[in-house]
Every structure is written in C-alpha cells, then in structure tokens.
N, C-alpha and C. Protein backbone atom coordinates (compact mmCIF):
# COMPACT_ATOMS: atom_id res chain seq x y z
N UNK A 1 -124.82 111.55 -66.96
CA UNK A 1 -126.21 111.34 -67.28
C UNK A 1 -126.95 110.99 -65.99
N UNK A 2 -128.18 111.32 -66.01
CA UNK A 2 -128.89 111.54 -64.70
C UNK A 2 -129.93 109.60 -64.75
N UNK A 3 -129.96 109.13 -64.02
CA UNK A 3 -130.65 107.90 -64.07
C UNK A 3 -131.56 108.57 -63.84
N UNK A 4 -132.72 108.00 -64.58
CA UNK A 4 -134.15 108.13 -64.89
C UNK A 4 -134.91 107.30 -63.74
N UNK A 5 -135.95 107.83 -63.35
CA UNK A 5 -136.99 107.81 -62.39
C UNK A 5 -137.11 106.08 -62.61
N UNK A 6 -137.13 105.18 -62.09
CA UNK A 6 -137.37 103.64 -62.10
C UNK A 6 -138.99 103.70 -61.65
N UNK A 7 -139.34 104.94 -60.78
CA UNK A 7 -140.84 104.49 -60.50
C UNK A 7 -141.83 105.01 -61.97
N UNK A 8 -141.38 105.44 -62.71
CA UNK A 8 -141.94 105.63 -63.90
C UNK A 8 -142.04 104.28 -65.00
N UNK A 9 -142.95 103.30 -65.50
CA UNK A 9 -143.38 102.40 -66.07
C UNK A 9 -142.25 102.67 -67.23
N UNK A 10 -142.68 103.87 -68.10
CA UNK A 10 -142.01 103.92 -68.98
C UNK A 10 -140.59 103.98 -69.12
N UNK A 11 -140.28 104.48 -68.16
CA UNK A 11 -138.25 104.94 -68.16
C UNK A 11 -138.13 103.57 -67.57
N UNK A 12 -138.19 102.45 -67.04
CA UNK A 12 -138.25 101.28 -66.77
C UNK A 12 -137.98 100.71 -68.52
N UNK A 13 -139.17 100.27 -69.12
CA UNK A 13 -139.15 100.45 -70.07
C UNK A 13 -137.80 100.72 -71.74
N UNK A 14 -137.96 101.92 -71.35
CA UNK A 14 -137.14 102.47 -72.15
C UNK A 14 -135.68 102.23 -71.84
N UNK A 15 -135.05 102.03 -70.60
CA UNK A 15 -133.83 101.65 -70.16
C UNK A 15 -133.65 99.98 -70.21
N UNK A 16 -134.38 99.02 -70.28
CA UNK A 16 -134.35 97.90 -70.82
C UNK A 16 -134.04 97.83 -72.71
N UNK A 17 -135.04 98.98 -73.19
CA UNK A 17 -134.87 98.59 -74.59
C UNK A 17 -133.08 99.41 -74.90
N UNK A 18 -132.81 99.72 -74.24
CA UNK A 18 -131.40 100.76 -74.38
C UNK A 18 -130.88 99.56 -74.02
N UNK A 19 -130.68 99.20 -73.02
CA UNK A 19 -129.74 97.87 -72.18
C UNK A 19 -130.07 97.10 -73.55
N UNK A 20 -131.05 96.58 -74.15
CA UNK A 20 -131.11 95.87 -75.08
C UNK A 20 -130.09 95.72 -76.13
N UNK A 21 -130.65 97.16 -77.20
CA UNK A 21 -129.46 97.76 -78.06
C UNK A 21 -128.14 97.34 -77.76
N UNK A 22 -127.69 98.17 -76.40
CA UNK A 22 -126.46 98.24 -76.41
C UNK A 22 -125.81 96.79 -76.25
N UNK A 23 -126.56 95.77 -76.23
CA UNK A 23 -126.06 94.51 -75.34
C UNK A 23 -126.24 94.19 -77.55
N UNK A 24 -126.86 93.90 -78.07
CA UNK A 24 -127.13 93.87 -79.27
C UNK A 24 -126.08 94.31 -80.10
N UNK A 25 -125.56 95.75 -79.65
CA UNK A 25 -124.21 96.59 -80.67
C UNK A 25 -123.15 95.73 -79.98
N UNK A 26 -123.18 95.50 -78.76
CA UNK A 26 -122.19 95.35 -78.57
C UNK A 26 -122.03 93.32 -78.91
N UNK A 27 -122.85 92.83 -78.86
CA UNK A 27 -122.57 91.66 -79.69
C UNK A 27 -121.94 91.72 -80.98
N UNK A 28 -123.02 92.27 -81.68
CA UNK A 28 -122.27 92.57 -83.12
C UNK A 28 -120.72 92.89 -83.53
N UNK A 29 -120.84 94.20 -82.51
CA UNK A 29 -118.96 94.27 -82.51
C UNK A 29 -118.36 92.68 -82.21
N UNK A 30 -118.80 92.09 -81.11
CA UNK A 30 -117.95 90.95 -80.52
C UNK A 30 -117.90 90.04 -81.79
N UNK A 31 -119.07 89.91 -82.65
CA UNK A 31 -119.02 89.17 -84.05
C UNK A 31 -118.38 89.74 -84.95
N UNK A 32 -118.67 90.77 -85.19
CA UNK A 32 -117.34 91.57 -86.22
C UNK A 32 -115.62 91.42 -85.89
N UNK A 33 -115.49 91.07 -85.07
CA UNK A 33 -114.04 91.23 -84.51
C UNK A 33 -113.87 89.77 -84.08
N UNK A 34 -114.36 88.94 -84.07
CA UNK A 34 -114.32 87.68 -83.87
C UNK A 34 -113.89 87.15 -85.46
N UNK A 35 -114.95 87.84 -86.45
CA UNK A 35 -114.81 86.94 -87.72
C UNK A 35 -113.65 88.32 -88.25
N UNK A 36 -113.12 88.82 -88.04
CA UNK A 36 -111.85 89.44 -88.01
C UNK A 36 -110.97 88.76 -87.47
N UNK A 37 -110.56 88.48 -86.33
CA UNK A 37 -109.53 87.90 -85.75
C UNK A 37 -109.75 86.40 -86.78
N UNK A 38 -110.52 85.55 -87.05
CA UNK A 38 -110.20 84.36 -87.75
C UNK A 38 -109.71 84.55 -88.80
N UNK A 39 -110.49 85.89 -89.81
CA UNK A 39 -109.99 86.01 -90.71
C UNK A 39 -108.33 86.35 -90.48
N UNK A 40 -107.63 86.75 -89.65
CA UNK A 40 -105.92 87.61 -89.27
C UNK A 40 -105.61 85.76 -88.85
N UNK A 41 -106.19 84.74 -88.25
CA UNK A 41 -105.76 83.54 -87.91
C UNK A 41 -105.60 82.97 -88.97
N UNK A 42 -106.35 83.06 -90.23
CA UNK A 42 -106.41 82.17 -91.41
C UNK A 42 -105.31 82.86 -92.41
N UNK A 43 -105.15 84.67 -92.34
CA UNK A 43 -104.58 85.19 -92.66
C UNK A 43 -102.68 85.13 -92.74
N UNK A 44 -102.82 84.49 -90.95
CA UNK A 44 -101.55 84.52 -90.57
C UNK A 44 -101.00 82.90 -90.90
N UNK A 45 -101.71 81.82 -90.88
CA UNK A 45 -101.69 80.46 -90.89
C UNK A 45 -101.11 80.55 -92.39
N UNK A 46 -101.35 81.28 -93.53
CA UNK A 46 -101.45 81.23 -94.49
C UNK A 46 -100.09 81.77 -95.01
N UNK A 47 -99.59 82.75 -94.19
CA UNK A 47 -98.36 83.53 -94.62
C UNK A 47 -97.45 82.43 -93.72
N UNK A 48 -97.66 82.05 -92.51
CA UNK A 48 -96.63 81.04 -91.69
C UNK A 48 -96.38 80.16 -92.62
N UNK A 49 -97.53 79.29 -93.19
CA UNK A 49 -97.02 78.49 -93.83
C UNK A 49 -96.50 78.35 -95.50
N UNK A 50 -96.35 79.86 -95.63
CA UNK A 50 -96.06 79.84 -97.04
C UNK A 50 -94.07 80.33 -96.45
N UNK A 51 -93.88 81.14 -95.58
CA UNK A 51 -92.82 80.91 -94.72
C UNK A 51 -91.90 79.83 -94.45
N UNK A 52 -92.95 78.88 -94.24
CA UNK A 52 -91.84 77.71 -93.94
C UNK A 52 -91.91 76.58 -95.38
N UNK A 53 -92.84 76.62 -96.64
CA UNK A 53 -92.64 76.61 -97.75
C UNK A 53 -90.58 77.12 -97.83
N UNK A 54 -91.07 78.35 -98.35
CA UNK A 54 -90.20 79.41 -98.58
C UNK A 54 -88.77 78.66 -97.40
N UNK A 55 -88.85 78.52 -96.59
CA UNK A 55 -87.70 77.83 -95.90
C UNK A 55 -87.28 76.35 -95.93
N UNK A 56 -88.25 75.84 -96.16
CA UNK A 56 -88.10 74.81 -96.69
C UNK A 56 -87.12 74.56 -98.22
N UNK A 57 -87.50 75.60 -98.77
CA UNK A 57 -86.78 75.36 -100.26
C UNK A 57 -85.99 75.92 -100.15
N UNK A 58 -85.46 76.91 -99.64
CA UNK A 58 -83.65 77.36 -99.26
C UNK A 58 -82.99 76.47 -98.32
N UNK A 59 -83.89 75.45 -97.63
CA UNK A 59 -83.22 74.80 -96.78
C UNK A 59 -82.68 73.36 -97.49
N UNK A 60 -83.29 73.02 -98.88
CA UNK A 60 -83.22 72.19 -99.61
C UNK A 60 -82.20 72.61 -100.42
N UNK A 61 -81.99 74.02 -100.96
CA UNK A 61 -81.31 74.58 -101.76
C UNK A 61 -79.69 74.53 -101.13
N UNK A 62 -79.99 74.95 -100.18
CA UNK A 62 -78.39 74.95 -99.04
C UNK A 62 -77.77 73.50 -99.15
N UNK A 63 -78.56 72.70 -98.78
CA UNK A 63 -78.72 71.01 -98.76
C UNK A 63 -77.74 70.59 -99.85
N UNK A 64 -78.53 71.00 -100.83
CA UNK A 64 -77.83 70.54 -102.32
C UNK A 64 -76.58 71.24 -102.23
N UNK A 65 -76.46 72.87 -102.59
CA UNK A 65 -75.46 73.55 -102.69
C UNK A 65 -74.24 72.74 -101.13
N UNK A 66 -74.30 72.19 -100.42
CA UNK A 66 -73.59 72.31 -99.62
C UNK A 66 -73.03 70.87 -100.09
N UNK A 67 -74.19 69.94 -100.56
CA UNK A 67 -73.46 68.55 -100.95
C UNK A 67 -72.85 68.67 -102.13
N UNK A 68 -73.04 69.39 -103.43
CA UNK A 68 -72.45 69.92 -104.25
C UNK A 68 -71.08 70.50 -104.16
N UNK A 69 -70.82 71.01 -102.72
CA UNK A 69 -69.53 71.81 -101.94
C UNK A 69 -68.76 70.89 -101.75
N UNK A 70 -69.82 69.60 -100.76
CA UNK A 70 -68.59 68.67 -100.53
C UNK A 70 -68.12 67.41 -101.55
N UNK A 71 -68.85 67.52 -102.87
CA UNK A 71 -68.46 66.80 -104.02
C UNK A 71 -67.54 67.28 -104.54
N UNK A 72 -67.60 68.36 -104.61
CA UNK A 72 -65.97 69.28 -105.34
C UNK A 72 -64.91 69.32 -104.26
N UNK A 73 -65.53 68.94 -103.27
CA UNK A 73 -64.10 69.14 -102.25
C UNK A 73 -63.56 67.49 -102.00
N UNK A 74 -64.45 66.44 -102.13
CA UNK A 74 -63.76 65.14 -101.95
C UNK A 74 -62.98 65.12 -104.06
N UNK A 75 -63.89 65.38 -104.89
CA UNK A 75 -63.28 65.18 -106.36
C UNK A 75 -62.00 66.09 -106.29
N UNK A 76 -61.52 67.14 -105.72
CA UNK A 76 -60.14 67.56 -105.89
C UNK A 76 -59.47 66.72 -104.84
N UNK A 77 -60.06 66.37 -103.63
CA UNK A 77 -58.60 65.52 -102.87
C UNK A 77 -58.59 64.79 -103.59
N UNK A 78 -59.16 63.60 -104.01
CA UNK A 78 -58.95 62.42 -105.16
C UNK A 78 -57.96 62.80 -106.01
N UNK A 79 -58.38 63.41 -107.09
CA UNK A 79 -57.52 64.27 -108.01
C UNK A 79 -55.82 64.48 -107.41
N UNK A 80 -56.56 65.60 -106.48
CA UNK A 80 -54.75 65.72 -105.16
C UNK A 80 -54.21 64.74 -105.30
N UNK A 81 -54.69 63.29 -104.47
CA UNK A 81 -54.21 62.19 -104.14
C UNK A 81 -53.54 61.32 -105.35
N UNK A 82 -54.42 61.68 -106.47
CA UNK A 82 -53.84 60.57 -107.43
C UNK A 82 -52.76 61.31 -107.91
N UNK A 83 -52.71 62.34 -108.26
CA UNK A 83 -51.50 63.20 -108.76
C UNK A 83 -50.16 63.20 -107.66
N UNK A 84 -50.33 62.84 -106.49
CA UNK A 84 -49.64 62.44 -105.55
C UNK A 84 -48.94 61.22 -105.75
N UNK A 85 -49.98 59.75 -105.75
CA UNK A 85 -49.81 58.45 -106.46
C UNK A 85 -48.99 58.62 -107.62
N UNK A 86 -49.32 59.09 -108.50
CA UNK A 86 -48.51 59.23 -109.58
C UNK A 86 -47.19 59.42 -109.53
N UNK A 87 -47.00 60.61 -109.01
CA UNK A 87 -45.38 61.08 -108.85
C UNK A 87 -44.33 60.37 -107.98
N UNK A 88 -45.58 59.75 -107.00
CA UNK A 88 -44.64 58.86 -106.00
C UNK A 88 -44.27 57.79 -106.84
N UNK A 89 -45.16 57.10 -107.65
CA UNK A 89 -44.56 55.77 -108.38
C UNK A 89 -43.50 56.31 -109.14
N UNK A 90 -44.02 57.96 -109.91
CA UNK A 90 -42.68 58.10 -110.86
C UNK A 90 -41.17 57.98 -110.26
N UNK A 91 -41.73 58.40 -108.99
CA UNK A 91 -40.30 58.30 -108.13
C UNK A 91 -39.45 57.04 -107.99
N UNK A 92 -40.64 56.53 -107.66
CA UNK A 92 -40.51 54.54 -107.47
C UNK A 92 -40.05 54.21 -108.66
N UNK A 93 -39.97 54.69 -109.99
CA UNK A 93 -39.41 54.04 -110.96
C UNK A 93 -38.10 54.31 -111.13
N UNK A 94 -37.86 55.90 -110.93
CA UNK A 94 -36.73 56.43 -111.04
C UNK A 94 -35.74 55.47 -109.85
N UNK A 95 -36.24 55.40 -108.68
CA UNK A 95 -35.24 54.83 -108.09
C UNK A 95 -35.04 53.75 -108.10
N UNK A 96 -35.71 52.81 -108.69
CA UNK A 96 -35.61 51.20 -108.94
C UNK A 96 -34.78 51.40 -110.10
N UNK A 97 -35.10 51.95 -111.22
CA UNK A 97 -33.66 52.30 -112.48
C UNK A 97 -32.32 52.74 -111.72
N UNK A 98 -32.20 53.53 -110.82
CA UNK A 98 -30.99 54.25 -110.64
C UNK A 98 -30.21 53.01 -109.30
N UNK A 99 -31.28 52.31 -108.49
CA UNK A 99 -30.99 50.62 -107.44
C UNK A 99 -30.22 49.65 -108.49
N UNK A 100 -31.09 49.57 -109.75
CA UNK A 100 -30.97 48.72 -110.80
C UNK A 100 -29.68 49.16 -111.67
N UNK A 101 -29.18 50.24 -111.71
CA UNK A 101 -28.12 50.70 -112.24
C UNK A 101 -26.79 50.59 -111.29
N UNK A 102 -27.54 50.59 -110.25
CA UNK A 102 -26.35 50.55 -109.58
C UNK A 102 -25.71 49.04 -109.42
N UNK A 103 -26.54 48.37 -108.69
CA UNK A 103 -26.44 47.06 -108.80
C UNK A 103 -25.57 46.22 -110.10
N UNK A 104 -26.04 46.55 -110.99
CA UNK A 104 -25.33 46.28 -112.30
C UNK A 104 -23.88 46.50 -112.13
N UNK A 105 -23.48 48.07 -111.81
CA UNK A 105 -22.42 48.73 -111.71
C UNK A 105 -21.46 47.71 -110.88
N UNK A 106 -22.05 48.12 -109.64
CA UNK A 106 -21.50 46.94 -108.24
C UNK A 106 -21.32 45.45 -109.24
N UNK A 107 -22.02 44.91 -109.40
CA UNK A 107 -21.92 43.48 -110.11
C UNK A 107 -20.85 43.53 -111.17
N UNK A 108 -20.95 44.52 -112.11
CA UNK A 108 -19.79 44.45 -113.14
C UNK A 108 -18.25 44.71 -112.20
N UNK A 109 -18.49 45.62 -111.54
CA UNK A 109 -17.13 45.42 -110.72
C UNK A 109 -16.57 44.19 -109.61
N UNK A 110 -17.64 43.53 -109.14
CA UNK A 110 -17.43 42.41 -108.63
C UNK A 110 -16.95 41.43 -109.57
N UNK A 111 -17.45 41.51 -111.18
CA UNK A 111 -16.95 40.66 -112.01
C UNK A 111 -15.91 40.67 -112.38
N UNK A 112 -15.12 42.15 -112.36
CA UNK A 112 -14.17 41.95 -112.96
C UNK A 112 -12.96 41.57 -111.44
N UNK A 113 -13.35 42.26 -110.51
CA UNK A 113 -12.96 41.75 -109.67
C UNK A 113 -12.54 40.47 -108.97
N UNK A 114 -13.18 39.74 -109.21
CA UNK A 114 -13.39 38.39 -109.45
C UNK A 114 -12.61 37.48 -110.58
N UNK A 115 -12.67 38.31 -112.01
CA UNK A 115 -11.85 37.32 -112.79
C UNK A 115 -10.64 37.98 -112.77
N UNK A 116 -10.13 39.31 -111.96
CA UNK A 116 -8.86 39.55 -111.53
C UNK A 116 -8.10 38.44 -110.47
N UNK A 117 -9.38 38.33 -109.95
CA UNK A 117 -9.08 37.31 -108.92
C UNK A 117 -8.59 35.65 -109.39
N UNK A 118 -9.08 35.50 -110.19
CA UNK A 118 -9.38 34.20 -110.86
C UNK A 118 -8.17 34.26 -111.82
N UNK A 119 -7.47 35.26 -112.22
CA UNK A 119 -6.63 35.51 -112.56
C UNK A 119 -4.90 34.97 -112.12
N UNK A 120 -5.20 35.80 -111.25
CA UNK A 120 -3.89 35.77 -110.58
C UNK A 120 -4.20 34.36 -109.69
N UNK A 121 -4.92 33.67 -109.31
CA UNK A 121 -5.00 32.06 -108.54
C UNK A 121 -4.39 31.16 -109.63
N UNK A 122 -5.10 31.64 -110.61
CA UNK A 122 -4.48 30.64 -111.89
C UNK A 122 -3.02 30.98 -112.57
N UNK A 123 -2.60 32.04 -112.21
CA UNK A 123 -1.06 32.28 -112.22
C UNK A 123 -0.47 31.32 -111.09
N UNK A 124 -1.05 31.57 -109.76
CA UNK A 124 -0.60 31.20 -108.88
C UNK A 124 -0.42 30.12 -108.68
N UNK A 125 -1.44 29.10 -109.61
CA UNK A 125 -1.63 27.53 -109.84
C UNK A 125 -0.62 26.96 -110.60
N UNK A 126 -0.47 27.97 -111.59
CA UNK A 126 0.75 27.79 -112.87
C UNK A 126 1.86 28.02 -112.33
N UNK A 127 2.30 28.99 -111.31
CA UNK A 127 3.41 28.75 -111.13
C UNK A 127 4.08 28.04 -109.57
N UNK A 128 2.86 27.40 -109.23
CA UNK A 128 2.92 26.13 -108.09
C UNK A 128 3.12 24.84 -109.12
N UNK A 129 2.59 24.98 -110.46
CA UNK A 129 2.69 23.50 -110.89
C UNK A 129 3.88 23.79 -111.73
N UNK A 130 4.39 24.83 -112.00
CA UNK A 130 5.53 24.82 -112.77
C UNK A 130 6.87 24.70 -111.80
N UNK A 131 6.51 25.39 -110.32
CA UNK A 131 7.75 24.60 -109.73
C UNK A 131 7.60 23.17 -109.45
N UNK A 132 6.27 23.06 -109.23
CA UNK A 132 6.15 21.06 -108.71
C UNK A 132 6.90 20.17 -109.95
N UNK A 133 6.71 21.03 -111.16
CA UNK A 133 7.63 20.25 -112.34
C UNK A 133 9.03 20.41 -112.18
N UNK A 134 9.17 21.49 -111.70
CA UNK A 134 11.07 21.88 -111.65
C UNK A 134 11.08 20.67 -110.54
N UNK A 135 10.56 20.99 -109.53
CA UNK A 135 11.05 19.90 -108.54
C UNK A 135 10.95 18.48 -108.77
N UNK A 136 10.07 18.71 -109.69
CA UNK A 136 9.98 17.04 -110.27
C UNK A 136 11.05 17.04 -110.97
N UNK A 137 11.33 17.46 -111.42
CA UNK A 137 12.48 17.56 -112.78
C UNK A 137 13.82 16.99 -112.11
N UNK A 138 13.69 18.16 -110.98
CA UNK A 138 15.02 18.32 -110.38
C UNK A 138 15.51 17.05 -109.27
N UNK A 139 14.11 16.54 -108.77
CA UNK A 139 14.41 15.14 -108.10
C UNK A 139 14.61 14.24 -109.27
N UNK A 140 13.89 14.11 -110.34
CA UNK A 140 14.31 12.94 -111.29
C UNK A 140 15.93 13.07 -111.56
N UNK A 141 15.99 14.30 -111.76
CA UNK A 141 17.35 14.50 -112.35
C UNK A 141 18.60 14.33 -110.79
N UNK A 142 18.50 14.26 -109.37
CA UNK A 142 18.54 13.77 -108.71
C UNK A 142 18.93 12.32 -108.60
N UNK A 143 17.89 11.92 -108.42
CA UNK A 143 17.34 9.98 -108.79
C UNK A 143 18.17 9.59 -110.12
N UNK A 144 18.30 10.12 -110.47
CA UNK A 144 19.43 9.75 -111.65
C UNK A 144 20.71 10.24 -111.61
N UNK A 145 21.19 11.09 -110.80
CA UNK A 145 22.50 11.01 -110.24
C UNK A 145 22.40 10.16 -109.55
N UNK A 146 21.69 9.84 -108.24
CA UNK A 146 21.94 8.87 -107.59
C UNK A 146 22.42 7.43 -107.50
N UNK A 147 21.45 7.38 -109.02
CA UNK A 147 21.69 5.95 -109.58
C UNK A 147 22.90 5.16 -110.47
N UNK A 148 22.61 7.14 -111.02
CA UNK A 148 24.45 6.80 -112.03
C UNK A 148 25.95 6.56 -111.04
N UNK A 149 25.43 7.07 -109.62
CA UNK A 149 26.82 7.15 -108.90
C UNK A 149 26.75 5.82 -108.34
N UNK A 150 25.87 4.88 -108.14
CA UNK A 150 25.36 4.06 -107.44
C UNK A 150 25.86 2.48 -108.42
C-alpha cells in the first residue's frame, strides 16, 4: 500500500481515523481474548479442582481399603498365633500327662524297690537276731556247763 500524501489535510485526517479503528479492533480483540483466557482460567481452576476432589476420594478410598488390608492381615496373624497357643499348650498337656506318667512309673518302681529292699534288711535283722539268740542260747547253755562242771 502506497502511504498517502501527509501534505494533504485530509489523508492526514483519514489515516488518524484508520489508526483509530484499528487501535479500537484491536482493543476489542485484546478484550475478547482476555475475557476468554479468564473464562479457560476459571474453566481450568474448575476442572483442577474437581481433579483433586476426584483424588482426594480415591486417595481416601485406598486409605481405607489399605487399612481394611492391614486389619485382615493383623486378624489372621492373631488367629495364626492363637491356633499356635493352643496346640502348644495341647502339647504342654500331653507332656505333663506322659512327665506325670512317668514319674508315677519311676516312683512305683522305686517303691517296690524299696520294700524289696526293706525286705530283705528285715530278713537280714531276723536272721542277725536269730543268731544273737542261738548265741545267746548257746553261751547260756555254755554258762551252764560251766557251772555244772564247776
């Protein structure tokens, strides 16, 4: 485009009211696209925070589901453990009956052991006091030869 004569009043003129316009359109655009971009800011503010909504409640959801995870995982060790407890005492009983049986066993044989023992001492007593009588016997009867020869 050819610039217009400036020494002419009018093309003076007329290139101001153009500069005008265009300074005018081109505001408007700058306002149109301004209250566009707020609207895409309010737009986007709006989806971000329905986003972190939205993450928020799976992050709550996980939360639960995961403490829920570790409730079933401490309620079976428990469970584990006591069923553990259990069998160990059953054990503990079994072998205190079978300690306790034995013991008995051992003891009844010590008893009889013992009045075997008690046995034969008292033979052994009887027949220490049955010679202490022969010998008694046999010195009286002695002591009375002695005396008859005497």
């Amino acid at each position: 485009q050819i610039l217009p004569n400036t020494s002419e009043p009018n093309a003076e003129k007329r290139l101001k009211e153009k500069e005008y316009k265009t300074k005018g359109f081109l505001w408007d655009i700058k306002e149109v696209t301004e209250k566009k971009m707020d609207a895409l800011r309010i737009q986007h503010h709006i989806k971000l925070e329905k986003v972190r909504v939205t993450f928020d409640v799976k992050l709550l959801e996980q939360k639960e589901n995961h403490r829920k995870d570790v409730d079933k995982a401490t309620a079976y060790a428990k469970n584990a453990t006591n069923k553990n407890i259990d069998q160990l005492n059953k054990q503990i009983v079994l072998e205190r009956g079978k300690m306790f049986a034995e013991q008995q066993e051992i003891s009844k044989h010590l008893e009889e052991d013992f009045r075997m023992k008690e046995d034969r001492l008292n033979q052994s007593l009887k027949q220490i006091e049955e010679r202490e009588q022969a010998w008694e016997d046999e010195r009286a009867d002695v002591l009375r030869e002695v005396q008859r020869l005497k």
